[in-house]
N, C-alpha and C. Protein backbone atom coordinates (compact mmCIF):
# COMPACT_ATOMS: atom_id res chain seq x y z
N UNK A 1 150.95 99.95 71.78
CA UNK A 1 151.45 101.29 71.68
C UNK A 1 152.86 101.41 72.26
N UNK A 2 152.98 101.11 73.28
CA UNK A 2 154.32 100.91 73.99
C UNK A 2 155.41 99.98 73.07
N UNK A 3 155.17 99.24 72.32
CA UNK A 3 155.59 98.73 71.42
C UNK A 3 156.14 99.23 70.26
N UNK A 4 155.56 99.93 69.97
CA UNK A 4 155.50 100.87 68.56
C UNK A 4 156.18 101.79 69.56
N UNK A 5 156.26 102.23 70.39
CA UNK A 5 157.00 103.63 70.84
C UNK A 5 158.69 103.03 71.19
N UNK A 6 158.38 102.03 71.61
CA UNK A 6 159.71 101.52 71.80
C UNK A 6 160.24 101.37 70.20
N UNK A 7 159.89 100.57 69.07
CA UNK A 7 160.04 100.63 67.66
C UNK A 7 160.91 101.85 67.40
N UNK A 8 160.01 102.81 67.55
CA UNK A 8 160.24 104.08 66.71
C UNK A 8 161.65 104.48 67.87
N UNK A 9 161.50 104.55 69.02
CA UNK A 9 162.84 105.25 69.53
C UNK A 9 164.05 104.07 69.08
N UNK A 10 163.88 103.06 69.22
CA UNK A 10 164.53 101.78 68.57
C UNK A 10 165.83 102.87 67.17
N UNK A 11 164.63 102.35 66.07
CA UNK A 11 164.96 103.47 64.79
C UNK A 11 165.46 104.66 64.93
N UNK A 12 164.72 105.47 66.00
CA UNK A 12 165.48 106.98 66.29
C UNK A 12 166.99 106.57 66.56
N UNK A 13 167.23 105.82 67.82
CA UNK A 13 168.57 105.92 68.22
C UNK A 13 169.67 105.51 67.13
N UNK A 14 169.29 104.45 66.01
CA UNK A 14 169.86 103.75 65.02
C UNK A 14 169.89 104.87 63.96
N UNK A 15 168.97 105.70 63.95
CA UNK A 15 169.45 107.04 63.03
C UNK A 15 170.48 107.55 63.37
N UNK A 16 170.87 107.74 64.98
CA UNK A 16 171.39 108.96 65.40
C UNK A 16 172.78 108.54 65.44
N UNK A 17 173.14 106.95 65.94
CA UNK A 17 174.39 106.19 66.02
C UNK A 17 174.89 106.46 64.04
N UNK A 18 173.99 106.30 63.18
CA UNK A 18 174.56 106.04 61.88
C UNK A 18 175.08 107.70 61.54
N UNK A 19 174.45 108.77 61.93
CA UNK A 19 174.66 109.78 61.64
C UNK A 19 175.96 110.31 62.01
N UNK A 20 176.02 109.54 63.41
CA UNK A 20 177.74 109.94 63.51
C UNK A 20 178.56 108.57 62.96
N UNK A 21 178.34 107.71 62.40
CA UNK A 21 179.06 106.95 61.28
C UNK A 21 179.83 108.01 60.23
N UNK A 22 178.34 108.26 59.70
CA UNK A 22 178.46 109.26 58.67
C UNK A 22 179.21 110.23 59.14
N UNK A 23 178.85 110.76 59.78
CA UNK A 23 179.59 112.53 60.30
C UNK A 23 181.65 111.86 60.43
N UNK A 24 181.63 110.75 60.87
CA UNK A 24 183.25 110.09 60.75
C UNK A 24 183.26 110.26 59.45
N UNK A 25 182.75 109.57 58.62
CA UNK A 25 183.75 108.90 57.62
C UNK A 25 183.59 109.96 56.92
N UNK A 26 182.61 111.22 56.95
CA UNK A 26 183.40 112.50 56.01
C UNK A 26 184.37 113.18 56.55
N UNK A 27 184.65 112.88 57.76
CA UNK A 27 185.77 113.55 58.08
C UNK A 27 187.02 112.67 57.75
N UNK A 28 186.82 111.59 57.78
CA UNK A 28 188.02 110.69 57.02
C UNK A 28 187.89 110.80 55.77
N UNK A 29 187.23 111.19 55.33
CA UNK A 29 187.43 111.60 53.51
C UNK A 29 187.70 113.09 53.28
N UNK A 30 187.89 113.88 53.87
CA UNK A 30 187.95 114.80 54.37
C UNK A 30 189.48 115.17 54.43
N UNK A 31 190.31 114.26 55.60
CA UNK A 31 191.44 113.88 55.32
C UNK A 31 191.71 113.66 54.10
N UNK A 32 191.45 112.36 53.64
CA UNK A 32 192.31 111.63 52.68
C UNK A 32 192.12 112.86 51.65
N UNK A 33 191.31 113.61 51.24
CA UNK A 33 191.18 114.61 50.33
C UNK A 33 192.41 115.93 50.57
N UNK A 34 192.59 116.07 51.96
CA UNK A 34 193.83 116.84 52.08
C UNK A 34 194.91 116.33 52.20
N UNK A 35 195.20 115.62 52.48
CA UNK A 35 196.52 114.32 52.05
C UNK A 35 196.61 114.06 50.68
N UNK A 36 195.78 114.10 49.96
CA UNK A 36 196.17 113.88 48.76
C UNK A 36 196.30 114.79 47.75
N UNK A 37 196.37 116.05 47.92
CA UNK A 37 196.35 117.52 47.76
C UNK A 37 197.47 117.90 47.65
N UNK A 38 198.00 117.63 48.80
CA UNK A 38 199.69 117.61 49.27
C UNK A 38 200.56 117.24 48.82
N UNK A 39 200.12 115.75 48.82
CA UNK A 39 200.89 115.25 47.90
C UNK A 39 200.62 115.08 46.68
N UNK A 40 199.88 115.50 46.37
CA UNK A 40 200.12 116.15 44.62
C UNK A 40 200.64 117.25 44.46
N UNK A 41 200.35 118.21 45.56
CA UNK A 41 200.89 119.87 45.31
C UNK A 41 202.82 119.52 45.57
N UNK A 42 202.80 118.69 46.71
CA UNK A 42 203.90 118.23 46.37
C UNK A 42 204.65 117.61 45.15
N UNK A 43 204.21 116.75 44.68
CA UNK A 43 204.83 115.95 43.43
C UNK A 43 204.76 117.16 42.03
N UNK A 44 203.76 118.09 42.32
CA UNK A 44 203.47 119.05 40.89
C UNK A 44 205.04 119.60 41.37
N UNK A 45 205.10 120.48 42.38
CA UNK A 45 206.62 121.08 42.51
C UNK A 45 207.63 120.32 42.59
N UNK A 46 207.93 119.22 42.85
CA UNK A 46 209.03 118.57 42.36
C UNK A 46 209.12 118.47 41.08
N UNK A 47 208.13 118.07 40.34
CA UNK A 47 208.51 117.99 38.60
C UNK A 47 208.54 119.51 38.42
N UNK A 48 208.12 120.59 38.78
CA UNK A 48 208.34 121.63 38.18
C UNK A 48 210.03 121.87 38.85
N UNK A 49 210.24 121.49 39.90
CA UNK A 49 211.58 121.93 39.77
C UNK A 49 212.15 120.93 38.95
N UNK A 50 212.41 119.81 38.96
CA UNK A 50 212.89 118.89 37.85
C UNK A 50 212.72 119.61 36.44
N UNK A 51 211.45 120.24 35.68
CA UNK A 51 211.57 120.80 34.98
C UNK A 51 212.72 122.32 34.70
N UNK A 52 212.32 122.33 35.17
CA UNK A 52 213.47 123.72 35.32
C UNK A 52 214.46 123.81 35.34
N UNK A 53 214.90 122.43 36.53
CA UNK A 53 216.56 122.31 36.11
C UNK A 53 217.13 121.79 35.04
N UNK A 54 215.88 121.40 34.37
CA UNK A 54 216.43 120.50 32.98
C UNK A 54 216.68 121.74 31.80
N UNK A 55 215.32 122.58 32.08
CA UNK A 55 215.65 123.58 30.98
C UNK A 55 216.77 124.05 30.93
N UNK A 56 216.58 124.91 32.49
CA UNK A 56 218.38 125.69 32.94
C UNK A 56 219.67 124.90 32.47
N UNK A 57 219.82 123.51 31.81
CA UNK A 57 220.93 122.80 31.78
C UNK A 57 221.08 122.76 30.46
N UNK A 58 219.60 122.63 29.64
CA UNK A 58 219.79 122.02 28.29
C UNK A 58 219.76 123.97 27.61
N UNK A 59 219.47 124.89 28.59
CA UNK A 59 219.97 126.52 27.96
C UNK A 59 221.46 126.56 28.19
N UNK A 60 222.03 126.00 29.65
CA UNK A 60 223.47 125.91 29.73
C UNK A 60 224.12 125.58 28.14
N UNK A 61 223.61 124.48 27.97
CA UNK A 61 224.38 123.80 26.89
C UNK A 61 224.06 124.33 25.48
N UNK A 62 223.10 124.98 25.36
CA UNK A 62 222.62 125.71 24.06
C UNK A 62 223.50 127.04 23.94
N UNK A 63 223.36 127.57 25.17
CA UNK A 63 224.48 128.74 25.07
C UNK A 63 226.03 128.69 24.65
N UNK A 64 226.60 127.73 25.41
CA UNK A 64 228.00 126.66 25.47
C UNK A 64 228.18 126.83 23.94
N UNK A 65 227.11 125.86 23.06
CA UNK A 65 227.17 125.47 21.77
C UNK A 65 227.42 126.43 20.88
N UNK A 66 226.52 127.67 21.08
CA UNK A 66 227.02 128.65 20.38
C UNK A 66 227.73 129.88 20.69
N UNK A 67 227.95 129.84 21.64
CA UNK A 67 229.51 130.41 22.47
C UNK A 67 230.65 129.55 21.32
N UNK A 68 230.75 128.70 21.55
CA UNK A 68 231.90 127.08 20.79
C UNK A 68 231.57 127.93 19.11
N UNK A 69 230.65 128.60 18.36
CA UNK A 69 230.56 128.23 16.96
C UNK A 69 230.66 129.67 16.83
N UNK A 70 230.39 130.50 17.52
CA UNK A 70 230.80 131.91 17.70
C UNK A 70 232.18 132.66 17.34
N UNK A 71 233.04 131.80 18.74
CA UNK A 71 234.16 131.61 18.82
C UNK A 71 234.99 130.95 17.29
N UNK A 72 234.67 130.02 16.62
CA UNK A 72 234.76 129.34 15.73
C UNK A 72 234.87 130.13 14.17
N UNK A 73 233.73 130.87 14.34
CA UNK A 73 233.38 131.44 13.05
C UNK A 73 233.93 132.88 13.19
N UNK A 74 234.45 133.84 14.34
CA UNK A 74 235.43 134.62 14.78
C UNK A 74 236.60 134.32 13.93
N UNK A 75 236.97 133.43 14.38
CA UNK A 75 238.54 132.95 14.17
C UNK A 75 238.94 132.69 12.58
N UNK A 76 237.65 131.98 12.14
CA UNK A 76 237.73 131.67 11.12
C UNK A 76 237.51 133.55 10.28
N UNK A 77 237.09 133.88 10.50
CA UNK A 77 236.96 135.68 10.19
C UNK A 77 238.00 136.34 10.13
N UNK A 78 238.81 136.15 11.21
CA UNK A 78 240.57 136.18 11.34
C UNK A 78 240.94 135.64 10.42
N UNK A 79 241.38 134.73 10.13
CA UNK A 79 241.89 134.07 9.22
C UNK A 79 242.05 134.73 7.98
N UNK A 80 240.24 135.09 7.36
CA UNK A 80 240.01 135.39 6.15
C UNK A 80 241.01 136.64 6.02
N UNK A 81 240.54 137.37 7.14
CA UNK A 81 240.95 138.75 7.26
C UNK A 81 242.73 138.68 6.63
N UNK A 82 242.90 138.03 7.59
CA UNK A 82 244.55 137.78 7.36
C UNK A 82 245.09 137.28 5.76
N UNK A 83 244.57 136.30 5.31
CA UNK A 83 244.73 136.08 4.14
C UNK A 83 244.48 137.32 2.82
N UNK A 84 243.37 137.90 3.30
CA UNK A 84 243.00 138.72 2.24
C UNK A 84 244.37 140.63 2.43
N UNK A 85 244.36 140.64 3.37
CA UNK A 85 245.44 141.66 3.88
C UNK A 85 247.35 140.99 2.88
N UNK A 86 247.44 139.83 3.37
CA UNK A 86 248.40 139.45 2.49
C UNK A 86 247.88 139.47 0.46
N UNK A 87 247.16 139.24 0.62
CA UNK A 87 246.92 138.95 -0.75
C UNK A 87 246.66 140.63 -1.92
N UNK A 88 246.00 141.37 -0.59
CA UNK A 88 246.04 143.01 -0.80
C UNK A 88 247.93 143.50 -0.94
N UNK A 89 248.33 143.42 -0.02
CA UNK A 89 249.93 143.45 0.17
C UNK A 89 250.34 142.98 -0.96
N UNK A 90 249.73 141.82 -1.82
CA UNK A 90 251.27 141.77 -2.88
C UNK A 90 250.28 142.05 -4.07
N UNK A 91 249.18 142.90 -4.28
CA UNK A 91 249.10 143.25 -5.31
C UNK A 91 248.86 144.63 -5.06
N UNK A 92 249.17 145.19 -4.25
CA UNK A 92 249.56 146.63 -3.83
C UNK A 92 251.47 146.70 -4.54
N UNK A 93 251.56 145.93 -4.23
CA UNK A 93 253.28 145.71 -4.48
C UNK A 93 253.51 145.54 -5.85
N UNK A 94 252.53 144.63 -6.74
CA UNK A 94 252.62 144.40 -8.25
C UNK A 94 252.21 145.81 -8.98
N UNK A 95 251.69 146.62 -8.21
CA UNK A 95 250.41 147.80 -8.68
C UNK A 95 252.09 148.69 -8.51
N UNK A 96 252.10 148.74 -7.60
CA UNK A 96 253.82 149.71 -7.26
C UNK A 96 254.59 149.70 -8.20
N UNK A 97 254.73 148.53 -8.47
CA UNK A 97 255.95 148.24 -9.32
C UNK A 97 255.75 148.60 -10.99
N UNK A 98 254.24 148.53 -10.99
CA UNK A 98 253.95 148.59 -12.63
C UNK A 98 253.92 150.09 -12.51
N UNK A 99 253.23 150.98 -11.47
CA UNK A 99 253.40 152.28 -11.80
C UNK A 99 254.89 153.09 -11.91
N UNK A 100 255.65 152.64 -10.82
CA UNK A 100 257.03 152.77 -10.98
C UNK A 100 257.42 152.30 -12.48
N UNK A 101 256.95 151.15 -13.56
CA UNK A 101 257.68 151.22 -14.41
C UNK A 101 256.95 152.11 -15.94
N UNK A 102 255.92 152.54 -15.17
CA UNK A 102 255.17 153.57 -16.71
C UNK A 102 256.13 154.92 -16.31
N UNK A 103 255.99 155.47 -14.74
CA UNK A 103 256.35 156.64 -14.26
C UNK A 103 257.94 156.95 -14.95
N UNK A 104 258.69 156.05 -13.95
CA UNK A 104 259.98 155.77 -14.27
C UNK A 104 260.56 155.66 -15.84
N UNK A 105 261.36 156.52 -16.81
CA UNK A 105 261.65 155.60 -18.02
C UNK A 105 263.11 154.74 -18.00
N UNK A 106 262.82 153.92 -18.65
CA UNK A 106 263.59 152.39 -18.26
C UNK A 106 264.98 152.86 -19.16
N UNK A 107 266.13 152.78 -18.45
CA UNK A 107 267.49 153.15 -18.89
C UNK A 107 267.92 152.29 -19.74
């Protein structure tokens, strides 16, 4: 009997040593589970700022581009404008001249 009682407290104490094994190593997983949290919550916000600055750069340059074709197709609008104002001008002038010569009788 003394045998068996010694046994069993034997086993008891070997429960109780493993239980705080156990009771450690969830707390070391425990850790590593918030450490690695971090640094993922970390690494997610770095690529999201990486993302962002990429957008913000490649909108920089989308804007730029058509700012550049804006500007472009303006000018070129000018142009037309200008050409067609001369081209009004001398057949305003041919139109003048032919009414001046029905109006007018020719000496």
């Amino acid at each position: 009997m003394d045998e068996r009682d010694a046994a069993i407290r034997a086993k008891l104490n070997d429960v109780k040593d493993t239980s705080g094994d156990v009771k450690q190593l969830e707390e070391q997983a425990a850790a590593v589970m918030k450490a690695a949290r971090a640094e993922i919550a970390a690494a997610l916000s770095k690529m999201k700022k990486e993302t962002q600055e990429e957008v913000e750069q490649k909108l920089a340059e989308g804007r730029k581009k058509v700012e550049a074709e804006l500007q472009e197709a303006l000018a070129s609008l000018e142009l037309q404008k200008e050409e067609t104002l001369k081209a009004l001008d001398s057949q305003i002038a041919a139109l003048s001249q032919e009414i001046v010569k029905k109006v007018l009788p020719t000496v």
